[in-house]
Protein backbone atom coordinates (compact mmCIF):
# COMPACT_ATOMS: atom_id res chain seq x y z
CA UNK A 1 34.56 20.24 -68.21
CA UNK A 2 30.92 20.60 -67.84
CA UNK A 3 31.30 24.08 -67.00
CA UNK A 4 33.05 24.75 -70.35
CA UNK A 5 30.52 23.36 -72.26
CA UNK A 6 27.71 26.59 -71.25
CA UNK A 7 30.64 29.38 -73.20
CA UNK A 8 30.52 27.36 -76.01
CA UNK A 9 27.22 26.53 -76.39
CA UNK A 10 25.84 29.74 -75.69
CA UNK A 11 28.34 31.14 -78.44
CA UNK A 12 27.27 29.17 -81.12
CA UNK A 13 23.67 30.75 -79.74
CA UNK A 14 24.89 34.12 -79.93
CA UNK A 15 26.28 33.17 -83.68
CA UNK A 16 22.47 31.90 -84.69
CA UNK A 17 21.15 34.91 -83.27
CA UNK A 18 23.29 37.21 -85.43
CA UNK A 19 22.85 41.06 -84.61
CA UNK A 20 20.20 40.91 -82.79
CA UNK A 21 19.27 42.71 -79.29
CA UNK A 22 18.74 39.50 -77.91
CA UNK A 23 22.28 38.87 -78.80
CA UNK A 24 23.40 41.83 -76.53
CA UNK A 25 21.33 40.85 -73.50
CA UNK A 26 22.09 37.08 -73.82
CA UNK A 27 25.87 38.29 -73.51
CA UNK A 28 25.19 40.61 -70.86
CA UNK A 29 23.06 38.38 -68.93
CA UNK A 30 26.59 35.64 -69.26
CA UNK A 31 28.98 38.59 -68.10
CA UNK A 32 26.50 38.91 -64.91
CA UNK A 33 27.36 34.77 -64.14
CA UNK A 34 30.44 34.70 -65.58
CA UNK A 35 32.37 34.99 -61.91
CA UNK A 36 30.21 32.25 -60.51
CA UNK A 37 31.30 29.84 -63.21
CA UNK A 38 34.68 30.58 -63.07
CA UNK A 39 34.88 29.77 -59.27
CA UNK A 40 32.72 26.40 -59.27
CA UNK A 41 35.18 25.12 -61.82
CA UNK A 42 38.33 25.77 -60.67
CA UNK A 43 38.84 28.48 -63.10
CA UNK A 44 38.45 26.07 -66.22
CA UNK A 45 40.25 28.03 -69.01
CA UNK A 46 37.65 27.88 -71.34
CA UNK A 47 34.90 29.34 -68.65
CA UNK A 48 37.97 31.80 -67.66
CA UNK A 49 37.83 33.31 -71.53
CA UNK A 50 34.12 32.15 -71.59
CA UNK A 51 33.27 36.00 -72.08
CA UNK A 52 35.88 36.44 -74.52
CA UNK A 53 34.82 33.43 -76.44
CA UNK A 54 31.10 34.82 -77.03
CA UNK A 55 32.25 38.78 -77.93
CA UNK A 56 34.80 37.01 -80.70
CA UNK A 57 33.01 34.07 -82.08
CA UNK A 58 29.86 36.47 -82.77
CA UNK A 59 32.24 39.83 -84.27
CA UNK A 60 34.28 37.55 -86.12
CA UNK A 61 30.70 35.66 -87.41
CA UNK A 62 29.43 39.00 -88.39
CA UNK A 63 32.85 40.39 -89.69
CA UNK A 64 32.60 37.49 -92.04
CA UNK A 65 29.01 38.30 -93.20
CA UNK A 66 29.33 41.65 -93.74
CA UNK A 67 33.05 40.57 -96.28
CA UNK A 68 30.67 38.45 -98.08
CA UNK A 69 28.46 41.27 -98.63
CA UNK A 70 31.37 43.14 -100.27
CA UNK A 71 30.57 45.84 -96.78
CA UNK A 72 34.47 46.65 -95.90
CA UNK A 73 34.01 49.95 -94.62
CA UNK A 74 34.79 50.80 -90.96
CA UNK A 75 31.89 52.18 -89.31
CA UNK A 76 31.30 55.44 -89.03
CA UNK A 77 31.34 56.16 -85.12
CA UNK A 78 32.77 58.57 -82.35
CA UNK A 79 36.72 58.12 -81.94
CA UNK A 80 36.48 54.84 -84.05
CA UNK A 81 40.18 55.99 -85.49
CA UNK A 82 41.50 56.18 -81.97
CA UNK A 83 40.28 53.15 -81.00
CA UNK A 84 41.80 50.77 -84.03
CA UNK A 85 44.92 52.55 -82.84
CA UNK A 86 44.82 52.11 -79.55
CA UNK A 87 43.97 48.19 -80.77
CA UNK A 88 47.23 48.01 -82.69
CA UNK A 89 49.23 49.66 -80.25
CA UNK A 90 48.65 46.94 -77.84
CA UNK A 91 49.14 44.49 -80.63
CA UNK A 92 52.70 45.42 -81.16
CA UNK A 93 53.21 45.33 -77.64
CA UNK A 94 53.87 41.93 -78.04
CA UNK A 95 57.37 42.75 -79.27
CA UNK A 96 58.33 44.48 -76.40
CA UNK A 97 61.58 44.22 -75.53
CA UNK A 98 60.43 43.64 -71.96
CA UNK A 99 57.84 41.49 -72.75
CA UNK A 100 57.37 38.33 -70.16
CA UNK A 101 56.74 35.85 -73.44
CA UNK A 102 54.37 35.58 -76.26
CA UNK A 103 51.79 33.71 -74.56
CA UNK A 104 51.79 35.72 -71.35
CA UNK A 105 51.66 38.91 -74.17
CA UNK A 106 48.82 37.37 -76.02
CA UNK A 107 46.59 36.31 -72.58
CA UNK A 108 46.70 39.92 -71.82
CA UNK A 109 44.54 40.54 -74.72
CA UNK A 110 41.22 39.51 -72.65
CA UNK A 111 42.16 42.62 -70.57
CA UNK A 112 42.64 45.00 -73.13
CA UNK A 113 41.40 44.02 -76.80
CA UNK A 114 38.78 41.10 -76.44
CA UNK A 115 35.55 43.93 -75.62
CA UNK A 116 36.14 46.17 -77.56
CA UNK A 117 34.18 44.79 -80.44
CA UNK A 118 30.94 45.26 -78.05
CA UNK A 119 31.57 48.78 -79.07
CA UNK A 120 30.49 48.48 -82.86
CA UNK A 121 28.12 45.68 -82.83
CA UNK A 122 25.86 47.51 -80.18
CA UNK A 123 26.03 50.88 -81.75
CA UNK A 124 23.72 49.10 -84.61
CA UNK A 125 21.14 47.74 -82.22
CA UNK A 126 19.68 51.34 -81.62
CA UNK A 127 17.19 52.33 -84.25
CA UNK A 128 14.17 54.18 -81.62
CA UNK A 129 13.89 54.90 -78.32
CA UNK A 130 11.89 51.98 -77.50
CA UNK A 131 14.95 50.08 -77.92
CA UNK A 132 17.04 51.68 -75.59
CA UNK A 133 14.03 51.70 -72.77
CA UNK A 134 13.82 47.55 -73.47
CA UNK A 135 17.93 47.22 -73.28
CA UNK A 136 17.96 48.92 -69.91
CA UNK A 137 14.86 47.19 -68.59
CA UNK A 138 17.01 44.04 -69.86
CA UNK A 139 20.11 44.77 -67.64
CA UNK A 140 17.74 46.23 -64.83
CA UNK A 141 16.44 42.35 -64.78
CA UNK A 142 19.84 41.02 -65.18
CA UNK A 143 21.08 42.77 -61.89
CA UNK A 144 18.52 40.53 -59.92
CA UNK A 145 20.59 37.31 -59.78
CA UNK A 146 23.79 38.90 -58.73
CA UNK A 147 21.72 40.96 -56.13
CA UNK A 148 19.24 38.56 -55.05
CA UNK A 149 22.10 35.83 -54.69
CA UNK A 150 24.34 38.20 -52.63
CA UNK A 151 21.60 38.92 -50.08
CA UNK A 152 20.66 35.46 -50.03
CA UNK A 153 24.06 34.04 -49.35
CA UNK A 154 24.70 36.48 -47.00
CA UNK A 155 21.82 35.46 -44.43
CA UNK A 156 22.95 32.13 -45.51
CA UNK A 157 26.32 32.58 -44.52
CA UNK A 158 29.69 31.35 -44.98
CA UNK A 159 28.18 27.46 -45.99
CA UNK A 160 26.45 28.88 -48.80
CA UNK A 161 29.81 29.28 -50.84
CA UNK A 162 32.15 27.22 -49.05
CA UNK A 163 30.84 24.36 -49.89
CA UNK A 164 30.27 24.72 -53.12
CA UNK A 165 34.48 24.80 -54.07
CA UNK A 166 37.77 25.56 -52.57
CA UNK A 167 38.08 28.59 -54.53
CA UNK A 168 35.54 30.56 -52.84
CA UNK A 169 37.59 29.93 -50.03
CA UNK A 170 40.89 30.76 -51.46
CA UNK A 171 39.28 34.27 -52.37
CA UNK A 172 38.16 35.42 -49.48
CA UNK A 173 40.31 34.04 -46.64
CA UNK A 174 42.78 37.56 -46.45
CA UNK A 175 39.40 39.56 -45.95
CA UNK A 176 37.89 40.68 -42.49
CA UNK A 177 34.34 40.34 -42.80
CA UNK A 178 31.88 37.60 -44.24
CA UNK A 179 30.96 39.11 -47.63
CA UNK A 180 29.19 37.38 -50.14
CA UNK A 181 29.77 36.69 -53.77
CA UNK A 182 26.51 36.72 -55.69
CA UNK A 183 26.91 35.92 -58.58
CA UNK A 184 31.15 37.62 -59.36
CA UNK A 185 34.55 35.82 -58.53
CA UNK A 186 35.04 38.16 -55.21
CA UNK A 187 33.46 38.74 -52.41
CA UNK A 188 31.08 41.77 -52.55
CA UNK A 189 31.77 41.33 -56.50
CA UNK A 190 27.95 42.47 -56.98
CA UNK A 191 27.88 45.37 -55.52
CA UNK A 192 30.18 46.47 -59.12
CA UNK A 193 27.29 45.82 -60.76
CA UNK A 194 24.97 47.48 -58.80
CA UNK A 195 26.79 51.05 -59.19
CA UNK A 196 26.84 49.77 -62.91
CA UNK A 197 23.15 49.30 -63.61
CA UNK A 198 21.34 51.34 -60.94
CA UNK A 199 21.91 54.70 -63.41
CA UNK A 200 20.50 53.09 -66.15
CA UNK A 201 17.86 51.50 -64.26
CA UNK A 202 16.42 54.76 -62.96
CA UNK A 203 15.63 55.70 -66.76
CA UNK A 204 13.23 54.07 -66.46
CA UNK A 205 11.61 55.66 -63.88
CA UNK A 206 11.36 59.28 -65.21
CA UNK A 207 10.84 58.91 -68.58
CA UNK A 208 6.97 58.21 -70.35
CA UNK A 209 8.24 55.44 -72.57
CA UNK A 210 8.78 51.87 -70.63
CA UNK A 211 5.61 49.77 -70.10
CA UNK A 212 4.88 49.61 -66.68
CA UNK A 213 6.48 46.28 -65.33
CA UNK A 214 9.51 47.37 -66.92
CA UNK A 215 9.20 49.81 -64.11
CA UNK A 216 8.55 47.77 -61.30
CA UNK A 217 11.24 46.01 -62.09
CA UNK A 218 14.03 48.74 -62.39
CA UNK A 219 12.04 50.22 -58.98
CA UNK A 220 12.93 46.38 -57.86
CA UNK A 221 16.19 45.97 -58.99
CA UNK A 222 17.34 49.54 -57.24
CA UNK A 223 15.84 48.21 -53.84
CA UNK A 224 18.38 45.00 -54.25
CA UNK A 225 21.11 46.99 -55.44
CA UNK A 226 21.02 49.06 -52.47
CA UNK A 227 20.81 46.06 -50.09
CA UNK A 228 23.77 44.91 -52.51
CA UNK A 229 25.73 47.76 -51.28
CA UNK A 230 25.29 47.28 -47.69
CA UNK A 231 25.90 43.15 -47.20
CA UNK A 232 29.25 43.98 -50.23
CA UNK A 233 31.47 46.66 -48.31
CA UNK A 234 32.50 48.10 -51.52
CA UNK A 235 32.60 52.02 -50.44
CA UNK A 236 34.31 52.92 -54.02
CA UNK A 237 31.69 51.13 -55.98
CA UNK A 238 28.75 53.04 -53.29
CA UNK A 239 30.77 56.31 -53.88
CA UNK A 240 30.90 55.92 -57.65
CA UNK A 241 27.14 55.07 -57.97
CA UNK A 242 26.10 58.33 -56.00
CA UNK A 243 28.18 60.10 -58.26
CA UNK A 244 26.97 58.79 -61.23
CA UNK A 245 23.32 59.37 -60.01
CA UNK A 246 24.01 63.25 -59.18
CA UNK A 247 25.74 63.81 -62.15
CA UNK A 248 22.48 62.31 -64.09
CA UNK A 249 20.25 64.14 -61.93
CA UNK A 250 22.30 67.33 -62.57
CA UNK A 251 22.22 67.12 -66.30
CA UNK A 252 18.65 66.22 -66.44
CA UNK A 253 17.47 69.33 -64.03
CA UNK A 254 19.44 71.60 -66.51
CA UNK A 255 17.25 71.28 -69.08
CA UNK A 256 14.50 71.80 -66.86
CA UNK A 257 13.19 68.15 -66.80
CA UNK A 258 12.61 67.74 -62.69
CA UNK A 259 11.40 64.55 -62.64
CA UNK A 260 14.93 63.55 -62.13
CA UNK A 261 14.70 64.83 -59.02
CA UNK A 262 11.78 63.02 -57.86
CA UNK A 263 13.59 59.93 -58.85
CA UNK A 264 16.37 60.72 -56.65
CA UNK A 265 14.11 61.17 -53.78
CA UNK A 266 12.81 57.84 -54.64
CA UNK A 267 15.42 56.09 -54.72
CA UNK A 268 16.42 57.61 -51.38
CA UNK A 269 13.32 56.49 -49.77
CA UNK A 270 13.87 52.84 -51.44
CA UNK A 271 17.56 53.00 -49.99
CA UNK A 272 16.78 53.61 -46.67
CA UNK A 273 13.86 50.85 -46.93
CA UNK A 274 17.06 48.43 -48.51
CA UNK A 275 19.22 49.88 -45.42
CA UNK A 276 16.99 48.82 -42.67
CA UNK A 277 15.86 45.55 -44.17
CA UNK A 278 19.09 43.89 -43.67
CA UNK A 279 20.38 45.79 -40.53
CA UNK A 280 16.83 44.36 -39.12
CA UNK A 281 16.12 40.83 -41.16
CA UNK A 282 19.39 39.78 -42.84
CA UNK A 283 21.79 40.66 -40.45
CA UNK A 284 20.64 38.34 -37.71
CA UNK A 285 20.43 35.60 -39.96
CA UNK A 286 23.63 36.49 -40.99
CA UNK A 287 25.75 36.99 -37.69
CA UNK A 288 24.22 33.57 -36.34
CA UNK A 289 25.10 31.54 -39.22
CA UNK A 290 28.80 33.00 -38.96
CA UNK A 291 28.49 31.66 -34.98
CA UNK A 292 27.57 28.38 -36.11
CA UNK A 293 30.06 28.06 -38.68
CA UNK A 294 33.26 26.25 -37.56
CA UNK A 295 35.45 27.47 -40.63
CA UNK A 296 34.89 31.34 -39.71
CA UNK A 297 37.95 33.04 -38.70
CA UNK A 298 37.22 34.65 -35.20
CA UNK A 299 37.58 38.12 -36.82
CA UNK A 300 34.31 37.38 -38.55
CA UNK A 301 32.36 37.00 -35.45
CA UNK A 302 33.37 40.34 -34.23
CA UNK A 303 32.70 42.32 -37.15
CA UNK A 304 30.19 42.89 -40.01
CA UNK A 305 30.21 44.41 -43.21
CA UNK A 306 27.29 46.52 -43.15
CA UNK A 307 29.13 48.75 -41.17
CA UNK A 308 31.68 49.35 -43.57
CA UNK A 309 29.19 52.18 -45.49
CA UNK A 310 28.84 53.68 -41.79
CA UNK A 311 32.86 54.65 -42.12
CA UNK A 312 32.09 57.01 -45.42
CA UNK A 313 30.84 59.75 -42.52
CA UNK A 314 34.72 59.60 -40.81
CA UNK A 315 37.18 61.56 -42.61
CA UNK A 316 39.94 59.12 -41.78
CA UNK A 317 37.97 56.62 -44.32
CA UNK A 318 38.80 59.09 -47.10
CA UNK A 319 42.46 59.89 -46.50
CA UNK A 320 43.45 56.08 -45.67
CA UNK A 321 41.90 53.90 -47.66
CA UNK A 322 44.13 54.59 -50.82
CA UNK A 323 47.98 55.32 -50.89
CA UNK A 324 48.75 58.67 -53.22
CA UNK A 325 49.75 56.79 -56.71
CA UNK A 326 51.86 59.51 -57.93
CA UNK A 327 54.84 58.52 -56.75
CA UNK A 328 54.35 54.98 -58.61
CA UNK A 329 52.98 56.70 -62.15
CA UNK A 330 55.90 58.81 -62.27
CA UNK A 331 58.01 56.06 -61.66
CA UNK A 332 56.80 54.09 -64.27
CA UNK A 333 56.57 56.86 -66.47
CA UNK A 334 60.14 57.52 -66.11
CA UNK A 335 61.50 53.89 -66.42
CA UNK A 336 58.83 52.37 -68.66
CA UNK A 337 57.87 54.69 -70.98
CA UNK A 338 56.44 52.46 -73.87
CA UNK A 339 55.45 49.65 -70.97
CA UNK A 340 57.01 46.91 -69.44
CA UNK A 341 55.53 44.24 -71.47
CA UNK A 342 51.92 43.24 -71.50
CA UNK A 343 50.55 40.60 -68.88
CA UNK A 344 52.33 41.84 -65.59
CA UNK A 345 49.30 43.68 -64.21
CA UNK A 346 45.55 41.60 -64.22
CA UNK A 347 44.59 38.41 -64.37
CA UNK A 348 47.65 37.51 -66.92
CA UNK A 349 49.88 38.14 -64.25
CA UNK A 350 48.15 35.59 -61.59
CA UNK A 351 47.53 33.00 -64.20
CA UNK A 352 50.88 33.37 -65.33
CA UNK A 353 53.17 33.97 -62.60
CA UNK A 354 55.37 30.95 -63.04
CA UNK A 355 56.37 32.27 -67.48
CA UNK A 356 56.84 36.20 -66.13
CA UNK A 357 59.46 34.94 -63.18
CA UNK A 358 61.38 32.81 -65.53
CA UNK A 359 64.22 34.86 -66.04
CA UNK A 360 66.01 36.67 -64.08
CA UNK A 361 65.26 40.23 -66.13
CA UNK A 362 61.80 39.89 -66.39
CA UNK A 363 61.41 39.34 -62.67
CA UNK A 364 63.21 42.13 -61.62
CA UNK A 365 60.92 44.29 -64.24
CA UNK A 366 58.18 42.44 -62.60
CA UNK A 367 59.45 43.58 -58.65
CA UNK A 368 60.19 46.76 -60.08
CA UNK A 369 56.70 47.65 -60.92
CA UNK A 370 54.87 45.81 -58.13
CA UNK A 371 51.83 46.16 -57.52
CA UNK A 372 49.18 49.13 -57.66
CA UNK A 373 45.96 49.73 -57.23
CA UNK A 374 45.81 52.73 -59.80
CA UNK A 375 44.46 52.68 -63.34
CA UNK A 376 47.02 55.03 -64.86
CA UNK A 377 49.74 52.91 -63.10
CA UNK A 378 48.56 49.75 -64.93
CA UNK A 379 48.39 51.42 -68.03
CA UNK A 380 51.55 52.88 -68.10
CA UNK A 381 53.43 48.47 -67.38
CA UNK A 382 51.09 47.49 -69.70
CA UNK A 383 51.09 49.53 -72.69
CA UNK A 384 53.11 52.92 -71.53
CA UNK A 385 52.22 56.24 -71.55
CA UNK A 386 51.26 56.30 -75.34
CA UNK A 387 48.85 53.52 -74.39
CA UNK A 388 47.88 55.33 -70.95
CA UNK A 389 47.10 58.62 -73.26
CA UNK A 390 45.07 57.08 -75.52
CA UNK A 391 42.57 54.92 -73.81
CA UNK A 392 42.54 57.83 -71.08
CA UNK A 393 41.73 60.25 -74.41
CA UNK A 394 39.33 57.66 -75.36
CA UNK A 395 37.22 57.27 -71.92
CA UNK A 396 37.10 61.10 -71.80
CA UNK A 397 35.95 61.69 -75.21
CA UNK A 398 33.16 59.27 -74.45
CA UNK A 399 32.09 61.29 -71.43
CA UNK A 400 32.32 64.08 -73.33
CA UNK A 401 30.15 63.07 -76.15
CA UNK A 402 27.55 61.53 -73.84
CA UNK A 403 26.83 64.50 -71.93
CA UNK A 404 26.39 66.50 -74.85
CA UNK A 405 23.69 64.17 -76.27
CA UNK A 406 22.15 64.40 -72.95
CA UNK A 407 21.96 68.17 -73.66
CA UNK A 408 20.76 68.04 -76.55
CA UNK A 409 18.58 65.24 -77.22
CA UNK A 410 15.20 65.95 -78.58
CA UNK A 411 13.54 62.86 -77.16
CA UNK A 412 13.40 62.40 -73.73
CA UNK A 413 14.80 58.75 -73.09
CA UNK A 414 17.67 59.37 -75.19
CA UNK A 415 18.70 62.30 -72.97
CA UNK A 416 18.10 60.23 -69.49
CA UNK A 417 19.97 57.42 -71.20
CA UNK A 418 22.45 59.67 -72.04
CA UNK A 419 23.00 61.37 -68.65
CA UNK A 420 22.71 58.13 -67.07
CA UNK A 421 25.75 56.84 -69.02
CA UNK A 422 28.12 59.76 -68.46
CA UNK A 423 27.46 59.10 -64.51
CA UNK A 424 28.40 55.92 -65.04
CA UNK A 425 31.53 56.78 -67.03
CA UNK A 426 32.16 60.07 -64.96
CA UNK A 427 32.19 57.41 -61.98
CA UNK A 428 34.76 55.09 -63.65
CA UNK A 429 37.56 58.34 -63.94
CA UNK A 430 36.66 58.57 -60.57
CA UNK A 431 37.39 54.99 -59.46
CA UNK A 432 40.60 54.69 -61.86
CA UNK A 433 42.61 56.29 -58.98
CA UNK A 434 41.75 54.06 -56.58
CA UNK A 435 41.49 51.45 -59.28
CA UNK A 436 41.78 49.57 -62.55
CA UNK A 437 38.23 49.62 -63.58
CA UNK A 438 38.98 49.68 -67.43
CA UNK A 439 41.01 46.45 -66.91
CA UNK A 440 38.97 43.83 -65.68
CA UNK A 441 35.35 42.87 -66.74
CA UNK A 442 32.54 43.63 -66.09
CA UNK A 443 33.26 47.31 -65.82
CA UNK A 444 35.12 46.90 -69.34
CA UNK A 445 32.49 45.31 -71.02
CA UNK A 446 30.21 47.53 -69.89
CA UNK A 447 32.32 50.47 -70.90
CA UNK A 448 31.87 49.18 -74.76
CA UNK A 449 28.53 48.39 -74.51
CA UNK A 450 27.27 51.51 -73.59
CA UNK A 451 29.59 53.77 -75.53
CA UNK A 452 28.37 51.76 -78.08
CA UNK A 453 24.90 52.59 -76.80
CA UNK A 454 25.75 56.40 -76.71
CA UNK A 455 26.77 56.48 -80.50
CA UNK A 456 23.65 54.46 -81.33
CA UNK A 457 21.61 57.05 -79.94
CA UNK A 458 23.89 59.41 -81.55
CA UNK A 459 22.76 58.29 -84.98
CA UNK A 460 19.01 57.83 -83.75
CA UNK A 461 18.79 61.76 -83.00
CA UNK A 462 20.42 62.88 -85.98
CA UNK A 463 17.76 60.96 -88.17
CA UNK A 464 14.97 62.43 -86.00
CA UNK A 465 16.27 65.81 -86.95
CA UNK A 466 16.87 65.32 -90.31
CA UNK A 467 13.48 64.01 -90.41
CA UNK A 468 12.03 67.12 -88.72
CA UNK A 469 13.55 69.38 -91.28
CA UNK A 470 12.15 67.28 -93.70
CA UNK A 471 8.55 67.65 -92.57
CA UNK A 472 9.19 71.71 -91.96
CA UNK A 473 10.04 72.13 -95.47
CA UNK A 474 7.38 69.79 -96.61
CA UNK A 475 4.83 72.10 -94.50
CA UNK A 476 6.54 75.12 -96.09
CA UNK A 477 5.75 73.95 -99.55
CA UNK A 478 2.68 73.34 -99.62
CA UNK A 479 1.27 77.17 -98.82
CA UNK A 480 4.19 78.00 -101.87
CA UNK A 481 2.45 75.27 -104.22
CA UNK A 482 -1.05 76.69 -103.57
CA UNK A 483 -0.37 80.47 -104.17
């Protein structure tokens, strides 16, 4: 119970705070623990929602303020019509006729509802460009303690989780290598967060506004985040990152700004630093703690994860690591066309197992669709292909609009932050095949929060121009009031 009481407390923080960029970073910097939490305490239920809990408390705190003001208006941003659609779409999913029960229906919510209010309260924390360089210098320090705790309990080794509860156990007994959790609820967890924040933290290395530790600590938190990748295994999250950093690169160099490019070689440099610090420090460490440890499956003492990047160079790695999904979506498609009730995909469906298998029906619905590891799959049992089109439309639309801003921004953090945050969500279509990265946090929250960030920059450039025009007129007036 203990456990429960840091969710709760910190909401009723989050509610003093109010809308506030503090606000934003304190919820971040939760998200970035949030795993850790959950597996020290058994998965409490509150700690399990603890996310949840902080993202409703403080939109339905300032939903209430803003009624008292007499503000009812919805605001006024990028596909916010879609969105309250898409919202009540999966609200009547709860009277599905295939629907597993009304509590199983209404868990599911954390998966596909509970974020998206990140979406409008963040938009309003963007006024100038110094506050996007201080948000990303915030989330640039908040990838050290996943990062730093993944490298550190991998030297460690196994002891440094097993001890600490059975769960950690329980979660990474089917897996082949020692892989630590940082600071997430599965092994090599961090390395998510690292293809996450490394785009954003590179921002601040080729643009003139952050101060210069805000620097030193993005150039910091890349070096970890590299590190991250090697002791995690995750080849989709590596993959998605070096996407995401191209594609910023790209975007940046076609608008003539190179320094992108001298970023990249940077962070290359750094990488290969990361890469032969733990093959040469951590790895020993590492392989003799495994030795020692009498709870290590034999499998573990014969293999390593850093090798698992070393596999991205065989072509095998490419064509067996995921099954082709199409079979699956058009199956789905076919016999679930408007879903087969919400919960049977996610953490709903593990939490829940016992209510979807009550009856007879819903368990053969439940056999029926299995399991997949595909995004558009999900989509289509949770919320059918209505619901698949429309957050698909809605994740597209946001890449769409962020790589225009990073085309045409006028100031030059805006249009790094910009091109930074279509990687990242260029990198998430890529993953969903492979996937479900829009179901399950923190990819989701961080989805919100920087769309949310994208239309707050949005607004930020359009006052610059208007102000611009402004001044030209003013200037051409005054030659006019003189003749």
């Amino acid at each position: 119970m203990t456990y429960a009481l840091i969710p709760l407390a910190l909401a009723v923080v989050c509610v003093w705070l109010g809308h506030r960029m503090l606000t934003a970073i304190l919820l971040m910097g939760y998200l970035s623990i949030e795993g850790f939490l959950k597996l020290l305490s058994n998965y409490n239920r509150i700690v399990h929602v603890g996310m949840d809990i902080l993202v409703l408390s403080l939109a339905g705190w300032l939903t209430l303020g803003a009624m008292l003001r007499r503000r009812r208006g919805i605001p006024d941003l990028p596909w916010t019509w879609l969105i309250l659609l898409y919202a009540l779409w999966i609200v009547l999913q709860v009277f599905n006729p295939h629907s597993a029960g009304l509590v199983v229906s209404l868990a599911s919510f954390k998966v596909h509802l509970t974020m998206i209010p990140l979406y409008f309260i963040v938009a309003g924390l963007f006024r100038e460009p110094k506050d996007v360089s201080r948000f990303l210098a915030a989330l640039a320090a908040i990838g050290l303690a996943p990062y730093g705790m993944a490298l550190v309990q991998y030297a460690l080794g196994p002891s440094s989780v097993l001890d600490l509860s059975p769960r950690f156990w329980q979660n990474i007994s089917y897996f082949h290598e020692w892989r630590p959790f940082g600071t997430s609820a599965t092994p090599g967890g961090s390395a998510v967060f690292a293809m996450l924040i490394t785009p954003l933290a590179m921002v601040l290395l080729m643009t003139p506004g952050p101060t210069r530790s805000s620097r030193l600590v993005a150039l910091l938190s890349i070096a970890l985040a590299i590190g991250t990748f090697v002791v995690s295994g995750g080849r989709q999250v590596f993959l998605a990152c070096v996407l995401a950093v191209l594609l910023m690169v790209a975007l940046l160099a076609t608008r003539g700004r190179g320094r992108g490019v001298l970023v990249l070689v940077l962070v290359m440099a750094v990488g290969l630093g990361s890469y032969v610090g733990v093959e040469n420090f951590l790895r020993p460490m590492a392989t003799e703690a495994v030795a020692r440890d009498p709870r290590a499956p034999d499998i573990w003492r014969e293999r390593d994860v850093t090798a698992r990047l070393l596999t991205l160079t065989e072509a095998g790695t490419f064509a067996e690591s995921r099954a082709n999904p199409i079979n699956g979506i058009l199956y789905r498609a076919r016999h679930y066309p408007f879903g087969a009730g919400l919960g049977r995909t996610g953490s709903a469906a593990g939490a829940f197992q016992a209510q979807i298998n009550a009856t007879r029906e819903s368990a053969q619905i439940n056999s029926e669709v299995g399991w997949s590891d595909n995004f558009f799959s999900d989509v289509i049992v949770e919320a059918g292909v209505p619901g698949a089109i429309m957050l698909t439309t809605i994740l597209i639309g946001m890449i769409v609009g962020a790589m225009r801003l990073a085309r045409r921004a006028v100031d030059p953090v805006v249009g790094a932050a910009s091109a930074a945050v279509a990687g990242v969500f260029v990198s998430i279509l890529a993953m969903s095949w492979g996937s479900q990265p829009l179901l399950s946090n923190p990819i989701t929250a961080f989805f919100w929060v920087l769309a949310g960030m994208v239309a707050g920059m949005r607004h930020m450039e359009a006052e610059m121009a208007a102000e611009q025009v402004e001044a030209a007129e003013a200037a051409e007036a005054v030659p006019a009031l003189a003749r």
